[in-house]
C-alpha atoms as a PDB file:
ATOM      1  CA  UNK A   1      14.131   1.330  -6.259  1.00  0.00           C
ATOM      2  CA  UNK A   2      12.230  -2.031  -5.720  1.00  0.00           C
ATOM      3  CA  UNK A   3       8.937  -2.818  -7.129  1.00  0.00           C
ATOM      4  CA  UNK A   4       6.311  -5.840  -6.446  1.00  0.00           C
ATOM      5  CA  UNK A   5       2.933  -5.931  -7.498  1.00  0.00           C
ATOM      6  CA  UNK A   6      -0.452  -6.924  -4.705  1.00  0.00           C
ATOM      7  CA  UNK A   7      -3.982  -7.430  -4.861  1.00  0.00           C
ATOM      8  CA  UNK A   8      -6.369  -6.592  -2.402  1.00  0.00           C
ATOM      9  CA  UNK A   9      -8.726  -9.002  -1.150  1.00  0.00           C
ATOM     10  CA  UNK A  10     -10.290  -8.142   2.052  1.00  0.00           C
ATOM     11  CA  UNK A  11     -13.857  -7.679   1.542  1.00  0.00           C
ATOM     12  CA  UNK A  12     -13.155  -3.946   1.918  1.00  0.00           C
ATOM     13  CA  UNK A  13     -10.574  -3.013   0.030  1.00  0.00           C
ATOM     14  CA  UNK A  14      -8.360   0.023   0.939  1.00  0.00           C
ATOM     15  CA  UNK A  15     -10.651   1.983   2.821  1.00  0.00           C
ATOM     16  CA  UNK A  16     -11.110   3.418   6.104  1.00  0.00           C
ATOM     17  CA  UNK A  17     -10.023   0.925   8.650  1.00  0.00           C
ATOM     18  CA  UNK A  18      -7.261  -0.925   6.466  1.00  0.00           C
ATOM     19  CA  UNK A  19      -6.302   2.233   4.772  1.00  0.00           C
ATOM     20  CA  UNK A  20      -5.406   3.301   8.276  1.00  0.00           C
ATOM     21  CA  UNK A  21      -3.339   0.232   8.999  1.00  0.00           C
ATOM     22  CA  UNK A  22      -1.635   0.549   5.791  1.00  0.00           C
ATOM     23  CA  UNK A  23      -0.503   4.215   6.417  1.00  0.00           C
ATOM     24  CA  UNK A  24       0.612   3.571   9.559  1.00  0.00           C
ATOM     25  CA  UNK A  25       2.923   0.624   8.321  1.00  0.00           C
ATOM     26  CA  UNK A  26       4.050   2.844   5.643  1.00  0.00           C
ATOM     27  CA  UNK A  27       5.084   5.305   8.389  1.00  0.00           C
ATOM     28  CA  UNK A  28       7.463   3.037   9.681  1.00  0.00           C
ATOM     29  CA  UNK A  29       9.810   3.186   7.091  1.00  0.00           C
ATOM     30  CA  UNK A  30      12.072   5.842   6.192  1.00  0.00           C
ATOM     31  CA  UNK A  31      12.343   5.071   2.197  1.00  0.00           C
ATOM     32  CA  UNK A  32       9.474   6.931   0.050  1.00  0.00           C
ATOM     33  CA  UNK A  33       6.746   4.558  -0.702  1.00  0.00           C
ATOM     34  CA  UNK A  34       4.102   5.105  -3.855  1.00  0.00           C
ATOM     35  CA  UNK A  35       0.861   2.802  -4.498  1.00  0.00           C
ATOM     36  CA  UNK A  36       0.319   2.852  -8.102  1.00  0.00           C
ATOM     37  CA  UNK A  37      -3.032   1.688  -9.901  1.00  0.00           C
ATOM     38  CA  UNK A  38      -3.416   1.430 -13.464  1.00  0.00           C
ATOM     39  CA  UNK A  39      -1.979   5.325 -14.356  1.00  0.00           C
ATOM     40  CA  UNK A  40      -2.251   6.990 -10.897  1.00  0.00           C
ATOM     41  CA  UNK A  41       0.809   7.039  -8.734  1.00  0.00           C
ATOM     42  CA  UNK A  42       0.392   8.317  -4.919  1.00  0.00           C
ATOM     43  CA  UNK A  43       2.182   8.920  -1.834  1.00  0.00           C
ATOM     44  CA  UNK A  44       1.639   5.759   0.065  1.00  0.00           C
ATOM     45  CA  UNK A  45       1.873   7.930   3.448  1.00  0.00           C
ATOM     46  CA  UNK A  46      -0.894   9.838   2.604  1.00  0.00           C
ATOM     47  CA  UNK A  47      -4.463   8.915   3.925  1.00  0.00           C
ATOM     48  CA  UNK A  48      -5.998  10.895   1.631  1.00  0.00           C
ATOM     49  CA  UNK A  49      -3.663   9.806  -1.283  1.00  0.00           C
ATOM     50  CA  UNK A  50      -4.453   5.907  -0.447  1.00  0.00           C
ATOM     51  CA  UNK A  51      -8.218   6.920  -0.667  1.00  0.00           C
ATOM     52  CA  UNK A  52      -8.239   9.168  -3.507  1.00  0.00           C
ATOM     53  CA  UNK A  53      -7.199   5.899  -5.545  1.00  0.00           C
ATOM     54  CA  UNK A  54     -10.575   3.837  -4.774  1.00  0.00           C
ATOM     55  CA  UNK A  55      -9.155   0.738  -3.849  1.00  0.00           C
ATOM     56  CA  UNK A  56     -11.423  -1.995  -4.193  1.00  0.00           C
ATOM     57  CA  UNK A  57     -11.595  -6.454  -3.063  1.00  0.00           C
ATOM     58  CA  UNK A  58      -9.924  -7.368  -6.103  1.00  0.00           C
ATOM     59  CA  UNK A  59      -7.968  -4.180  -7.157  1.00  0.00           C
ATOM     60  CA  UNK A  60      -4.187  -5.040  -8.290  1.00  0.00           C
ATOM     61  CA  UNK A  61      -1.606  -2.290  -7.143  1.00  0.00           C
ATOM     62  CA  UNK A  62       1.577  -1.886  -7.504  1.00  0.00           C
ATOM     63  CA  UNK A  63       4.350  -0.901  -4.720  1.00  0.00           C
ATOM     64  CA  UNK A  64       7.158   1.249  -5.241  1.00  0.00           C
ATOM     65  CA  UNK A  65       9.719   2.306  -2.778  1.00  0.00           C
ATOM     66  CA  UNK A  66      12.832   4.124  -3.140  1.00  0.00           C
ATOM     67  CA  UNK A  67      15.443   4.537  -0.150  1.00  0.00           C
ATOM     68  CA  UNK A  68      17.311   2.772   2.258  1.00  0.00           C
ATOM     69  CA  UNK A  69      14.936   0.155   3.729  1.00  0.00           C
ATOM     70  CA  UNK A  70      13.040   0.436   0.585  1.00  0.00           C
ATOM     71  CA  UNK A  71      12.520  -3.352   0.101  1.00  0.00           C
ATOM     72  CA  UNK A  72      11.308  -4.063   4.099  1.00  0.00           C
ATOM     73  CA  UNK A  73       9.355  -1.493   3.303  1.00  0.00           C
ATOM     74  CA  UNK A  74       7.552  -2.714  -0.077  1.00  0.00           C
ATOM     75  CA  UNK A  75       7.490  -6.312   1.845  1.00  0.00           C
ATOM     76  CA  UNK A  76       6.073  -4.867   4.382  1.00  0.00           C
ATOM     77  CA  UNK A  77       2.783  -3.476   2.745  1.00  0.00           C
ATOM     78  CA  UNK A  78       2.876  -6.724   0.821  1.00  0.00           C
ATOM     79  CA  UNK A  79       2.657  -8.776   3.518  1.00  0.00           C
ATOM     80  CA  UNK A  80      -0.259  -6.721   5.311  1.00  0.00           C
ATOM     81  CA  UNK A  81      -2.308  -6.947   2.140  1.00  0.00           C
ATOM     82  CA  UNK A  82      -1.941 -10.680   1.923  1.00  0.00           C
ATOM     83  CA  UNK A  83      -2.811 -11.150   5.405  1.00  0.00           C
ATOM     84  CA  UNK A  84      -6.612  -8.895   4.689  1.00  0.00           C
ATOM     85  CA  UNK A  85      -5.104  -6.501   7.067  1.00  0.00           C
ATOM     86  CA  UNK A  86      -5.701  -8.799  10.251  1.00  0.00           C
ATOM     87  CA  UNK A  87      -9.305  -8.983   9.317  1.00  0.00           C
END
């Protein structure tokens, strides 16, 4: 299992548009993948998951992937937050 921690800063946050991108990222990886904010854990694959957790500019998450490419994976995501998504 490895674990790092991300907050969102596009203007945004984790909706529509970078939701998308994120999903599709986390599709590309075969480990499972969670987002976690403050007691709500979700499926990181899942569009409607990502947007059930209200993900707003400023929001810290956590990332949590378990399996064998489970830290590209978490890296990944971390690395398309920090970058606003392209944005």
């Amino acid at each position: 299992m490895y674990i790092k921690q991300a907050v969102v800063n596009n203007q945004v946050g984790l909706h529509a548009r970078p939701a998308t991108f994120f999903i599709q990222k986390a599709n590309e990886f075969k480990s499972t993948i969670w987002v976690e904010k403050e007691d709500q854990r979700i499926n990181a694959k899942s569009l409607l998951g990502v947007l059930s957790l209200g993900i707003i500019k400023g929001t810290h998450i956590e990332l949590i992937a378990d399996g064998p490419d489970e830290k590209e994976a978490v890296d990944a995501l971390v690395e398309l937050i920090s970058s606003n998504f392209g944005d």
